[in-house]
C-alpha atoms as a PDB file:
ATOM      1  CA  UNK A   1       0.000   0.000   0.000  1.00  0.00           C
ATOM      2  CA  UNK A   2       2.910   2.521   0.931  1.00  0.00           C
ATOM      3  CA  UNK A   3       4.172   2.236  -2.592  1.00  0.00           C
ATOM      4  CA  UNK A   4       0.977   3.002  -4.161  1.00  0.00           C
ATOM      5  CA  UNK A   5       0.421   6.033  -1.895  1.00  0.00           C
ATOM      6  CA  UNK A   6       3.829   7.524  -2.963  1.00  0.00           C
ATOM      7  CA  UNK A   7       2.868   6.701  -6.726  1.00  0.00           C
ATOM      8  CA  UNK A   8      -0.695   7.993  -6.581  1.00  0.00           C
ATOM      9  CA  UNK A   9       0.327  11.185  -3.329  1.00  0.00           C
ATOM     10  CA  UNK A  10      -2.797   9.432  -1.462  1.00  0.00           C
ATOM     11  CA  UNK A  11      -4.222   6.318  -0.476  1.00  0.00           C
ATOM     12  CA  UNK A  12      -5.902   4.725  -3.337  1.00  0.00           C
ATOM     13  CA  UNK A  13      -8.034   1.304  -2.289  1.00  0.00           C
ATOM     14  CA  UNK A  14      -8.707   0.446  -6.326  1.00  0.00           C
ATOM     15  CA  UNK A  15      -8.162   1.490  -9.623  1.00  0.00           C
ATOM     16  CA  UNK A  16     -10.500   2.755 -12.493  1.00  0.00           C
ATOM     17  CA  UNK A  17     -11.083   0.495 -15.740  1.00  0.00           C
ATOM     18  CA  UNK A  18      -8.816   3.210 -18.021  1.00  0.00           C
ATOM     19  CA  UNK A  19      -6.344   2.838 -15.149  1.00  0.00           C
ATOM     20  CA  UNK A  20      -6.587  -1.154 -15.417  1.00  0.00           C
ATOM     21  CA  UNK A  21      -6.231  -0.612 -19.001  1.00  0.00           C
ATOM     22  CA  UNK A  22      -2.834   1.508 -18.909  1.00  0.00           C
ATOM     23  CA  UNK A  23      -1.163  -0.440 -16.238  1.00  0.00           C
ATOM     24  CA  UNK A  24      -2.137  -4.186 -17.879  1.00  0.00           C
ATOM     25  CA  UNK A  25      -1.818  -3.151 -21.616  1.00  0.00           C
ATOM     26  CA  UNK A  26       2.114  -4.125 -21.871  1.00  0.00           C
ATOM     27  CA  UNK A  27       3.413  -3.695 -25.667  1.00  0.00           C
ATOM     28  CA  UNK A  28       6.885  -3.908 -24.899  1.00  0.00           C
ATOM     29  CA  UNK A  29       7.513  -1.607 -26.937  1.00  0.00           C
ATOM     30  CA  UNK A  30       6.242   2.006 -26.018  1.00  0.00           C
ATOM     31  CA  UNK A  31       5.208   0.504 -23.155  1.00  0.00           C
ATOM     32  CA  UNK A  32       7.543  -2.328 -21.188  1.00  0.00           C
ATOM     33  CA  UNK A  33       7.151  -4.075 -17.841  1.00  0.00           C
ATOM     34  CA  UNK A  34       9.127  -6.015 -16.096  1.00  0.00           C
ATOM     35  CA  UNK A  35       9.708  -7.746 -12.681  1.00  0.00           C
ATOM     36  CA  UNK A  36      12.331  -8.690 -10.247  1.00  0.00           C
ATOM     37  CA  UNK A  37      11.975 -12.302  -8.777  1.00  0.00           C
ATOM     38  CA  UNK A  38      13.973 -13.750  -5.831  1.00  0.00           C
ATOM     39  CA  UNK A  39      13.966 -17.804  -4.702  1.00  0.00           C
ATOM     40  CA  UNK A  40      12.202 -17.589  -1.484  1.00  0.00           C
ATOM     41  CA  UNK A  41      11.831 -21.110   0.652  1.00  0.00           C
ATOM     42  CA  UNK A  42      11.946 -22.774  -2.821  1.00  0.00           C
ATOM     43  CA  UNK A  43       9.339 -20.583  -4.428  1.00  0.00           C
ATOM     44  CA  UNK A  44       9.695 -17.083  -6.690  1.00  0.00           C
ATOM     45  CA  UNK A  45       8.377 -14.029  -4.995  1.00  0.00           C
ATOM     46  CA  UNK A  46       7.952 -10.719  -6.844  1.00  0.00           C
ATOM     47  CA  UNK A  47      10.532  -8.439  -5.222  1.00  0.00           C
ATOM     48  CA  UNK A  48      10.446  -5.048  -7.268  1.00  0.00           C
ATOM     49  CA  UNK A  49       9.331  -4.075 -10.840  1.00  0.00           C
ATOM     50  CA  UNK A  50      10.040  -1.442 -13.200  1.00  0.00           C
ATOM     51  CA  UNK A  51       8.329   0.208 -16.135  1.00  0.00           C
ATOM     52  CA  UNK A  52       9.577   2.505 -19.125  1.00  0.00           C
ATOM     53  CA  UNK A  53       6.764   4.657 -20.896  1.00  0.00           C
ATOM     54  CA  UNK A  54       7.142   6.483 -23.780  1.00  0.00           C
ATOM     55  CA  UNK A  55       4.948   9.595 -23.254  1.00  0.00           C
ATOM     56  CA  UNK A  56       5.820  10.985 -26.635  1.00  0.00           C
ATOM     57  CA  UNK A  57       8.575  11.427 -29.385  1.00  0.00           C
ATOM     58  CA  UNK A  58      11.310  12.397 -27.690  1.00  0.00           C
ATOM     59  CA  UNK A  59      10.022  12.108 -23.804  1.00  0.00           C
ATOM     60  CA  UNK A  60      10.247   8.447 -22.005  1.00  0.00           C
ATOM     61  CA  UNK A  61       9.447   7.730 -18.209  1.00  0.00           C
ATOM     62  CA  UNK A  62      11.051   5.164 -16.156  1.00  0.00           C
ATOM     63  CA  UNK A  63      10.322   4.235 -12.554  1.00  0.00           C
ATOM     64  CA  UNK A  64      11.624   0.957 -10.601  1.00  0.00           C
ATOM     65  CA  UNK A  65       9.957   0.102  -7.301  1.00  0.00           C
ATOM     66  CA  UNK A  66      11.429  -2.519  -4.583  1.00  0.00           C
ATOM     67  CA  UNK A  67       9.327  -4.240  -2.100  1.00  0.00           C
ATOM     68  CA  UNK A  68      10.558  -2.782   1.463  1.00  0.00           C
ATOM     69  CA  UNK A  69      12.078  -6.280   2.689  1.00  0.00           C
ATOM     70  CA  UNK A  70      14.442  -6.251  -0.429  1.00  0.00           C
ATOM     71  CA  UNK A  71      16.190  -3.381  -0.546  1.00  0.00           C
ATOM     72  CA  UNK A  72      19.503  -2.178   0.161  1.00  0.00           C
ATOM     73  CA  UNK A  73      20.375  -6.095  -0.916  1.00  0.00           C
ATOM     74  CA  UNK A  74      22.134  -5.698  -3.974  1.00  0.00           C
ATOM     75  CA  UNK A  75      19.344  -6.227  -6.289  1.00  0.00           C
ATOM     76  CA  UNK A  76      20.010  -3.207  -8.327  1.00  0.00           C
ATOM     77  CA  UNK A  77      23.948  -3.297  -8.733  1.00  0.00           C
ATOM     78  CA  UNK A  78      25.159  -4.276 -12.380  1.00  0.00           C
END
């Protein structure tokens, strides 16, 4: 929920369907998802994600999130 309120700058309990839309309608290639997993007790679990928008010709967007118990573990270092 934290994450959401920093994206959103309130508390947000659901989404609207144009909302759905933008968020689930991945074309990977103005618009690209993608997901960090980690083996926990023999099982993935989503620990961040990321997303790169292209608003228009010439202007992108970018923004990576990490779930609170995974960061500051390396999971961004190249």
């Amino acid at each position: 929920m934290q994450s959401l309120q920093r994206r959103f700058f309130v508390p947000k309990k659901g989404f609207s369907e144009r909302e759905m839309a933008f968020f689930l309608d991945i074309d990977f290639e103005s618009h690209v998802a993608i997901v960090a997993e980690i083996a926990e007790d023999g099982r993935s679990v989503i620990a961040g994600g990321g997303r790169y928008i292209v608003i228009r010709s010439g202007r992108r967007k970018m923004a990576f999130v990490m779930v609170d118990a995974y960061q500051g573990q390396g999971s961004g270092r190249s």
